[in-house]
Protein backbone atom coordinates (compact mmCIF):
# COMPACT_ATOMS: atom_id res chain seq x y z
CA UNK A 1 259.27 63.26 -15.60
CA UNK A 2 258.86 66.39 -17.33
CA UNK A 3 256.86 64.63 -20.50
CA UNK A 4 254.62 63.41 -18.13
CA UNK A 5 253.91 66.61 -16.42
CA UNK A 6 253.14 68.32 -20.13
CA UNK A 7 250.67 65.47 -20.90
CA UNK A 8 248.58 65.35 -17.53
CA UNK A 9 248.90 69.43 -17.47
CA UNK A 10 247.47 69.77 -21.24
CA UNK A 11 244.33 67.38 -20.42
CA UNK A 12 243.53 68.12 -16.68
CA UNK A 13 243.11 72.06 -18.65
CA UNK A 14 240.95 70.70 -21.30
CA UNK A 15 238.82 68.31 -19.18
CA UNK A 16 238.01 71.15 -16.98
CA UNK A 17 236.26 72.65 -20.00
CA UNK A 18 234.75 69.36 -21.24
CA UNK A 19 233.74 67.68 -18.01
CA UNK A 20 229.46 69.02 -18.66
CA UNK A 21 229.92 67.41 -22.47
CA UNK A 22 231.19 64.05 -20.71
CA UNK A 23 228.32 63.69 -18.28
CA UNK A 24 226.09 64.41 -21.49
CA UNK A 25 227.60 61.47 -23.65
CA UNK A 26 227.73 58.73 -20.20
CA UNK A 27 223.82 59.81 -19.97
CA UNK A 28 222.98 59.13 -23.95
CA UNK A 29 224.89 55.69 -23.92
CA UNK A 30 223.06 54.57 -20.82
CA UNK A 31 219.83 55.67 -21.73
CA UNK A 32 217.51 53.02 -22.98
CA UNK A 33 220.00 50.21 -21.86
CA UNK A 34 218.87 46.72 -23.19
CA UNK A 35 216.10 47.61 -24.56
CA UNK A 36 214.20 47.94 -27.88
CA UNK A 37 213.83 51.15 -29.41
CA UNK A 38 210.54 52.52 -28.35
CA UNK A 39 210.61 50.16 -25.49
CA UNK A 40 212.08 52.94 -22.52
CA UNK A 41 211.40 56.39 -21.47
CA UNK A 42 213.24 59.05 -23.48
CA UNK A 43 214.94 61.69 -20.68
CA UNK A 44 217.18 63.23 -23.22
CA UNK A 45 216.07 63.49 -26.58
CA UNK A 46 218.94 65.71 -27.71
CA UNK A 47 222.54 67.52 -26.63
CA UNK A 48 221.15 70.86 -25.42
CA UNK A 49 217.40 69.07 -24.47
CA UNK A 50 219.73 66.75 -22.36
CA UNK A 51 221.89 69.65 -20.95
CA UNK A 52 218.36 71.57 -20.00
CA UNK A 53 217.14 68.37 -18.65
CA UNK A 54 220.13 67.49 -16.29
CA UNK A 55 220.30 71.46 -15.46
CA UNK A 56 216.54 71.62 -14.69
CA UNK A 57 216.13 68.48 -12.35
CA UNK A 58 219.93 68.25 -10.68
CA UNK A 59 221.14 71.99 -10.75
CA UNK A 60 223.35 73.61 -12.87
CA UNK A 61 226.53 71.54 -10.77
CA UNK A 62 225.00 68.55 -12.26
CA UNK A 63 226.81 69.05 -15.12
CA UNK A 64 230.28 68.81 -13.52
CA UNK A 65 229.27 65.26 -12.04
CA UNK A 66 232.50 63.57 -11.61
CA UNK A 67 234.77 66.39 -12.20
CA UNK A 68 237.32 65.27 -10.01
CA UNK A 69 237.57 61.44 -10.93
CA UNK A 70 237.69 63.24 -14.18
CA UNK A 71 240.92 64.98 -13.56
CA UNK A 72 242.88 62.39 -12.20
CA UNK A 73 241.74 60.02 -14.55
CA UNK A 74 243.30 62.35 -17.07
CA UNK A 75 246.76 62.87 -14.89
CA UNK A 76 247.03 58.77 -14.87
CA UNK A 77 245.49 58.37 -18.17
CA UNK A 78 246.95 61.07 -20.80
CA UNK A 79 249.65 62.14 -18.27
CA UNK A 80 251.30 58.48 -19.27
CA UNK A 81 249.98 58.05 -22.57
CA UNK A 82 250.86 61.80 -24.19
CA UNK A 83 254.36 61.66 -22.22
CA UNK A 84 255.13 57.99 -22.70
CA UNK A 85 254.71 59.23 -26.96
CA UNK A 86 256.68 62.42 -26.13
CA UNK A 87 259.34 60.31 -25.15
CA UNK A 88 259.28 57.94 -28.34
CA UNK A 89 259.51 60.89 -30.33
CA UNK A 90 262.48 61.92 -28.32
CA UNK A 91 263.78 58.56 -29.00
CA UNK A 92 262.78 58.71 -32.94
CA UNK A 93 260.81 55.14 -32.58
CA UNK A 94 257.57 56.85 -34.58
CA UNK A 95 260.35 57.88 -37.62
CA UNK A 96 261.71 55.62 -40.65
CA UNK A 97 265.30 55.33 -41.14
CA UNK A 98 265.47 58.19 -43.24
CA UNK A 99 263.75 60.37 -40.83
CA UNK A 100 260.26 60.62 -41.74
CA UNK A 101 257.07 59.65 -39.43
CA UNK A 102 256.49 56.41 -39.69
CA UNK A 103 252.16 55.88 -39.65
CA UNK A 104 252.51 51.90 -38.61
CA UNK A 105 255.18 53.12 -35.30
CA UNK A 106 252.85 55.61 -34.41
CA UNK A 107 250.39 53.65 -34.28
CA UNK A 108 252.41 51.09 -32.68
CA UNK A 109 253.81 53.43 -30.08
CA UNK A 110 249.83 54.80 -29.29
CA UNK A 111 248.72 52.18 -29.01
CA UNK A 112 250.85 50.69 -26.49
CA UNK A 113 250.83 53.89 -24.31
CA UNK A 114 246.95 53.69 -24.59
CA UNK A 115 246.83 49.83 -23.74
CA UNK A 116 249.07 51.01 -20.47
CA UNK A 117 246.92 53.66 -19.94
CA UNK A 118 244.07 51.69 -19.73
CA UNK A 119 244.99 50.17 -16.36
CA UNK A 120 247.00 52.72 -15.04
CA UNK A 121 243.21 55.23 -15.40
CA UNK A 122 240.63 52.61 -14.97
CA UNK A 123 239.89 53.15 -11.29
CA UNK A 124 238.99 56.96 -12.11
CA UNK A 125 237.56 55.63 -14.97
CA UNK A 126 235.20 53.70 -13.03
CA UNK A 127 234.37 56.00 -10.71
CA UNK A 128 234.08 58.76 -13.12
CA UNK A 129 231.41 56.90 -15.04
CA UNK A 130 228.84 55.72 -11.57
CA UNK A 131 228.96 59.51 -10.65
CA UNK A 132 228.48 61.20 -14.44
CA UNK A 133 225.32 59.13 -14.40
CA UNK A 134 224.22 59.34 -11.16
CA UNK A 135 220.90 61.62 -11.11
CA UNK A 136 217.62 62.37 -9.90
CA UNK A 137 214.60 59.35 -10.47
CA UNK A 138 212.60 61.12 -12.82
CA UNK A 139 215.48 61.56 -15.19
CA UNK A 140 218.09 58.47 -14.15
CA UNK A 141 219.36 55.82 -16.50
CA UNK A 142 221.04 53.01 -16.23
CA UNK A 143 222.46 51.94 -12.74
CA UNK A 144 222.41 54.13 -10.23
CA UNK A 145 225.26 54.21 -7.53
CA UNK A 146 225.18 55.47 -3.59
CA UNK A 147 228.45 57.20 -3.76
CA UNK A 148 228.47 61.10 -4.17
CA UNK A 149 231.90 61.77 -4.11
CA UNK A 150 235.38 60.24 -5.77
CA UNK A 151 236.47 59.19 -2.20
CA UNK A 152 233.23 57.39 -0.93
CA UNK A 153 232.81 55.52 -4.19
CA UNK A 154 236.70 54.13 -4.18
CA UNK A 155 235.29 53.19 -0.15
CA UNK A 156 232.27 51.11 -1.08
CA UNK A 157 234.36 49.39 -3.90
CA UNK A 158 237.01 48.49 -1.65
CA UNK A 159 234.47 47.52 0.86
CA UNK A 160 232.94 45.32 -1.10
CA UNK A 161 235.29 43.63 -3.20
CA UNK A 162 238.96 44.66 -2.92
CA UNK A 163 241.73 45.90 -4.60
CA UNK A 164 240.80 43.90 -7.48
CA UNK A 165 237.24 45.62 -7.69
CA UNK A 166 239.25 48.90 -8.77
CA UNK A 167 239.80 47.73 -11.90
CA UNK A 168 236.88 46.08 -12.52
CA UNK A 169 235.48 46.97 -16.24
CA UNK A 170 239.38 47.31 -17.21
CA UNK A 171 238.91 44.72 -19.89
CA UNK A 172 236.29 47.26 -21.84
CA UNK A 173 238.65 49.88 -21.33
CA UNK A 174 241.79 48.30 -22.81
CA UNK A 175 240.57 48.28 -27.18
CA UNK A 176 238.71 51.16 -26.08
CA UNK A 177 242.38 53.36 -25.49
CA UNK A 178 244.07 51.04 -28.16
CA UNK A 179 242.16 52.64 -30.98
CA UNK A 180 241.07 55.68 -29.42
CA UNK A 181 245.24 56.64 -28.98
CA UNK A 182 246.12 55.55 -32.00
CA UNK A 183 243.38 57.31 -34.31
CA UNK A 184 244.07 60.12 -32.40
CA UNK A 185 247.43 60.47 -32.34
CA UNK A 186 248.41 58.88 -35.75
CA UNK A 187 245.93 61.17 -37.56
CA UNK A 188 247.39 64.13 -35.58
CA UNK A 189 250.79 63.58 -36.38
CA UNK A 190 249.97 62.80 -39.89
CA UNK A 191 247.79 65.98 -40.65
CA UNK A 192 250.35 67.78 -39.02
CA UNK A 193 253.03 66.77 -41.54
CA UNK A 194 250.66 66.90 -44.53
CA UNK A 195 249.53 69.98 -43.98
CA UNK A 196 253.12 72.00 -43.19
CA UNK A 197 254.70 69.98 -46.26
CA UNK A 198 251.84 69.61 -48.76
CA UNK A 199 251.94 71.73 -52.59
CA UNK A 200 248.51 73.13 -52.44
CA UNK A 201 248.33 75.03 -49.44
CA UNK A 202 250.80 74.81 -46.64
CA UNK A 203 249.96 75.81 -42.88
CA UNK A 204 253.36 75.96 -41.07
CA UNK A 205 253.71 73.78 -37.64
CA UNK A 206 252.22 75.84 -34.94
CA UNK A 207 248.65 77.14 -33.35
CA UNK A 208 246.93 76.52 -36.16
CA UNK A 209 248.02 73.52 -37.50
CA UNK A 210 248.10 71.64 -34.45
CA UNK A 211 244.40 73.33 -33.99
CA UNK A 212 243.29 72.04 -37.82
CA UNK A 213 244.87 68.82 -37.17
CA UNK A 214 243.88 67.85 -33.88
CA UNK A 215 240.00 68.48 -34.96
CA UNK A 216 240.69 66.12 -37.33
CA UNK A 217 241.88 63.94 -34.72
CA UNK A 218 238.98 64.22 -32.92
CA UNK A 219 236.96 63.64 -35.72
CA UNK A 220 238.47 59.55 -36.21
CA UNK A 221 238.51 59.41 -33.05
CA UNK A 222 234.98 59.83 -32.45
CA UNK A 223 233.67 57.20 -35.18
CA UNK A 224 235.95 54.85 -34.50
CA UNK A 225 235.82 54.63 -30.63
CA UNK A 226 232.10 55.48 -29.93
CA UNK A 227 231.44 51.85 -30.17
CA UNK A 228 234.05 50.62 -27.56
CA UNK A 229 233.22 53.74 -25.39
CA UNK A 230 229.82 52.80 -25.16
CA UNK A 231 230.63 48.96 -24.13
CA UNK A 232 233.15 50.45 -21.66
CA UNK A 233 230.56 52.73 -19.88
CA UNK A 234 228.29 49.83 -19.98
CA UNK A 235 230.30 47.41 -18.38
CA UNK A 236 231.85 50.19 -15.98
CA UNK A 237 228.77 51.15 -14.58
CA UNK A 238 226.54 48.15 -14.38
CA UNK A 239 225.85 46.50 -10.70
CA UNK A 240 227.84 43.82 -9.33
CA UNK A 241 226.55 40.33 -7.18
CA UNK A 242 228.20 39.98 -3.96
CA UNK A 243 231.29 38.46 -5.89
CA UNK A 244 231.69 41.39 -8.33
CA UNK A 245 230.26 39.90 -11.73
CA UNK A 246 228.42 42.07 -13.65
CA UNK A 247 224.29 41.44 -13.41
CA UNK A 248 223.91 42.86 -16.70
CA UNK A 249 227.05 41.58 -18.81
CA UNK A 250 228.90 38.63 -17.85
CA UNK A 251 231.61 39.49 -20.04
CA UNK A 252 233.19 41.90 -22.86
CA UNK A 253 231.86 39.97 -26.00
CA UNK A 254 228.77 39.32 -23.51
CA UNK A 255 227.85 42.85 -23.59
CA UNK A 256 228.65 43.14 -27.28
CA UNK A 257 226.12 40.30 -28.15
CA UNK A 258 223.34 42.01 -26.07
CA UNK A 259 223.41 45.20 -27.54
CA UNK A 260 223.30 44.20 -31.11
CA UNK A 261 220.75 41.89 -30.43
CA UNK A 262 218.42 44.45 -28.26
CA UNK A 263 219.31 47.75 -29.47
CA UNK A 264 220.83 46.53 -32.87
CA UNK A 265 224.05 48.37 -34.66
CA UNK A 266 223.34 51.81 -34.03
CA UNK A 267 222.63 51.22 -30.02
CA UNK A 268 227.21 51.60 -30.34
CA UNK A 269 226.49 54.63 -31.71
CA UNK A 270 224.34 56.26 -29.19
CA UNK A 271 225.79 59.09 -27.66
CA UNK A 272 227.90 59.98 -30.56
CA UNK A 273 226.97 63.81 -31.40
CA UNK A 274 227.76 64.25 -27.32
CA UNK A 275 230.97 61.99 -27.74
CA UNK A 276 232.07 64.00 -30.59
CA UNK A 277 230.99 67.56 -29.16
CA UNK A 278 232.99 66.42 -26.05
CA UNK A 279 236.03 64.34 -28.07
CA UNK A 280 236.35 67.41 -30.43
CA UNK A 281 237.13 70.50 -27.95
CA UNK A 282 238.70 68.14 -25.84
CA UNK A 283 240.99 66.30 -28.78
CA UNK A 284 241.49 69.90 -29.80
CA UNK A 285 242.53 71.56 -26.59
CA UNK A 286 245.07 68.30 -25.42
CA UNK A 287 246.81 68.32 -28.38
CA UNK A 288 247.17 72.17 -29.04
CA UNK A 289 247.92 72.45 -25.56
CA UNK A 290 250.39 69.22 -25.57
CA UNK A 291 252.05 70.35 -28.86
CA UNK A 292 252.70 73.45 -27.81
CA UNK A 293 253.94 72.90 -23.98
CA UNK A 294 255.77 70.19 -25.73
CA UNK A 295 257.51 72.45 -28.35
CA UNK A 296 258.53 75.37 -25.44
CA UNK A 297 259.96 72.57 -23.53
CA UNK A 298 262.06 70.89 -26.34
CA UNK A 299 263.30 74.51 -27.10
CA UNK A 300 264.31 75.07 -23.69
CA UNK A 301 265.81 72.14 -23.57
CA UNK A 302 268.34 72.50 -26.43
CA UNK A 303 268.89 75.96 -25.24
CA UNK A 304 270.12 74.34 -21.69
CA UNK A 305 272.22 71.81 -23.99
CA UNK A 306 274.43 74.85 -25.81
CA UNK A 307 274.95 76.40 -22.65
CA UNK A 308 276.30 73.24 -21.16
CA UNK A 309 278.48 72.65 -24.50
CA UNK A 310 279.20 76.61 -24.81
């Protein structure tokens, strides 16, 4: 229990932080929807334009949209997924026989945990996403939802279509978490190694070598998941007919097909200087965080273990 409580504590701390640079990213990878370039009104034409923008028509509160979805998303998302790895680390399934970390079981292990984590977070992650876009006309994109608050919008969904409607969208989110876990964590642990054991120029496990490698983290993170995050906002936050299919996307590989044929290869990659400005800090401050909750408890831990032997 313990492992979980160190994962959800290190990214409920970092999404407080990060929250404003999430609404920023949901609003670039909505913007211009199925359409051509050229073809739709431009509300945010960069990250601090779109920060003014959101600031200017919505309030400076605006930028904490979904701040609460956002939290609890984290506790059921990286609460399982960071303490779930904790505890195959414990167990030595990310190490070779002769001790050393093992890239292919971390990446494994990740990805698993993320794959869980996909369903165990997607209701937050659904609501997260209709409120984070959720604006005034003059600068909305997207669909716009009624709900104002975590607790209406899990109402209306229920209302409407169920239990099942909760994890509607789920099917985005699932290679979304896959890859995004595993880059993250398997670079992580890998830098972390390489740099305390390297000949050029060691950095010694601690502050700053969880900080160096955890940017680096962030960094595959962001260009390898920017393209799944932006089909899972998509597909989270489009409306839904009476019987809860999507109006815009039918399907996953639906909404994949549209974009690259209306807003060609780079309409994946909108929203990525906002995904990255939010994935860095927020890669950065989980994992330094994590690592180093992580490392008090383990040391606490054996300490209570000798006292029990002693």
């Amino acid at each position: 229990m313990e492992q979980f409580a160190i994962g959800a504590f290190s990214a409920v701390c970092a999404t407080i932080v990060t929250n404003p640079l999430e609404v920023v990213k949901t609003r670039f990878q909505l913007q211009g929807e199925l359409r051509a370039k050229g073809r739709h009104a431009v509300h945010y034409k960069g990250f601090f334009h779109a920060m003014y923008t959101i600031i200017k028509a919505d309030g400076f509160l605006a930028l904490q949209n979904g701040l609460v979805p956002s939290i609890w998303h984290q506790i059921f998302m990286n609460g399982f997924r960071l303490g779930g790895f904790h505890i195959a680390e414990e167990m030595k399934l990310n190490l070779k026989p002769n001790g050393e970390v093992s890239l292919p079981k971390t990446a494994l292990v990740a990805g698993i945990m993320g794959s869980i984590t996909a369903f165990t977070g997607s209701p937050f992650f659904l609501v997260k996403v209709q409120l984070q876009s959720k604006s005034s006309r003059s600068i909305a994109v997207g669909t716009q939802h009624e709900a104002n608050s975590m607790l209406s919008a899990f109402s209306s969904v229920y209302k409407n279509h169920g239990v099942a409607g909760l994890w509607r969208g789920v099917g985005g989110s699932v290679p979304r978490r896959i890859v995004g876990s595993s880059s993250q964590l398997v670079t992580f642990t890998a830098m972390k190694d390489f740099l305390a054991n390297n000949s050029v120029y060691k950095i010694p496990k601690g502050y700053l070598n969880a900080f160096v490698s955890s940017l680096i983290g962030g960094m595959a993170v962001t260009v390898l998941m920017n393209p799944l995050d932006t089909i899972s906002t998509r597909l989270y936050n489009q409306g839904v007919d009476k019987n809860g299919r999507g109006l815009l996307y039918s399907s996953y590989f639906d909404c994949v097909s549209k974009i690259y044929k209306i807003e060609g290869f780079f309409g994946f990659y909108k929203g990525i200087v906002p995904l990255y400005v939010r994935t860095g800090p927020q890669t950065v401050l989980v994992l330094v965080i994590w690592d180093t909750t992580k490392n008090y408890y383990n040391t606490a831990k054996k300490k209570r273990e000798q006292l029990n032997h002693s």
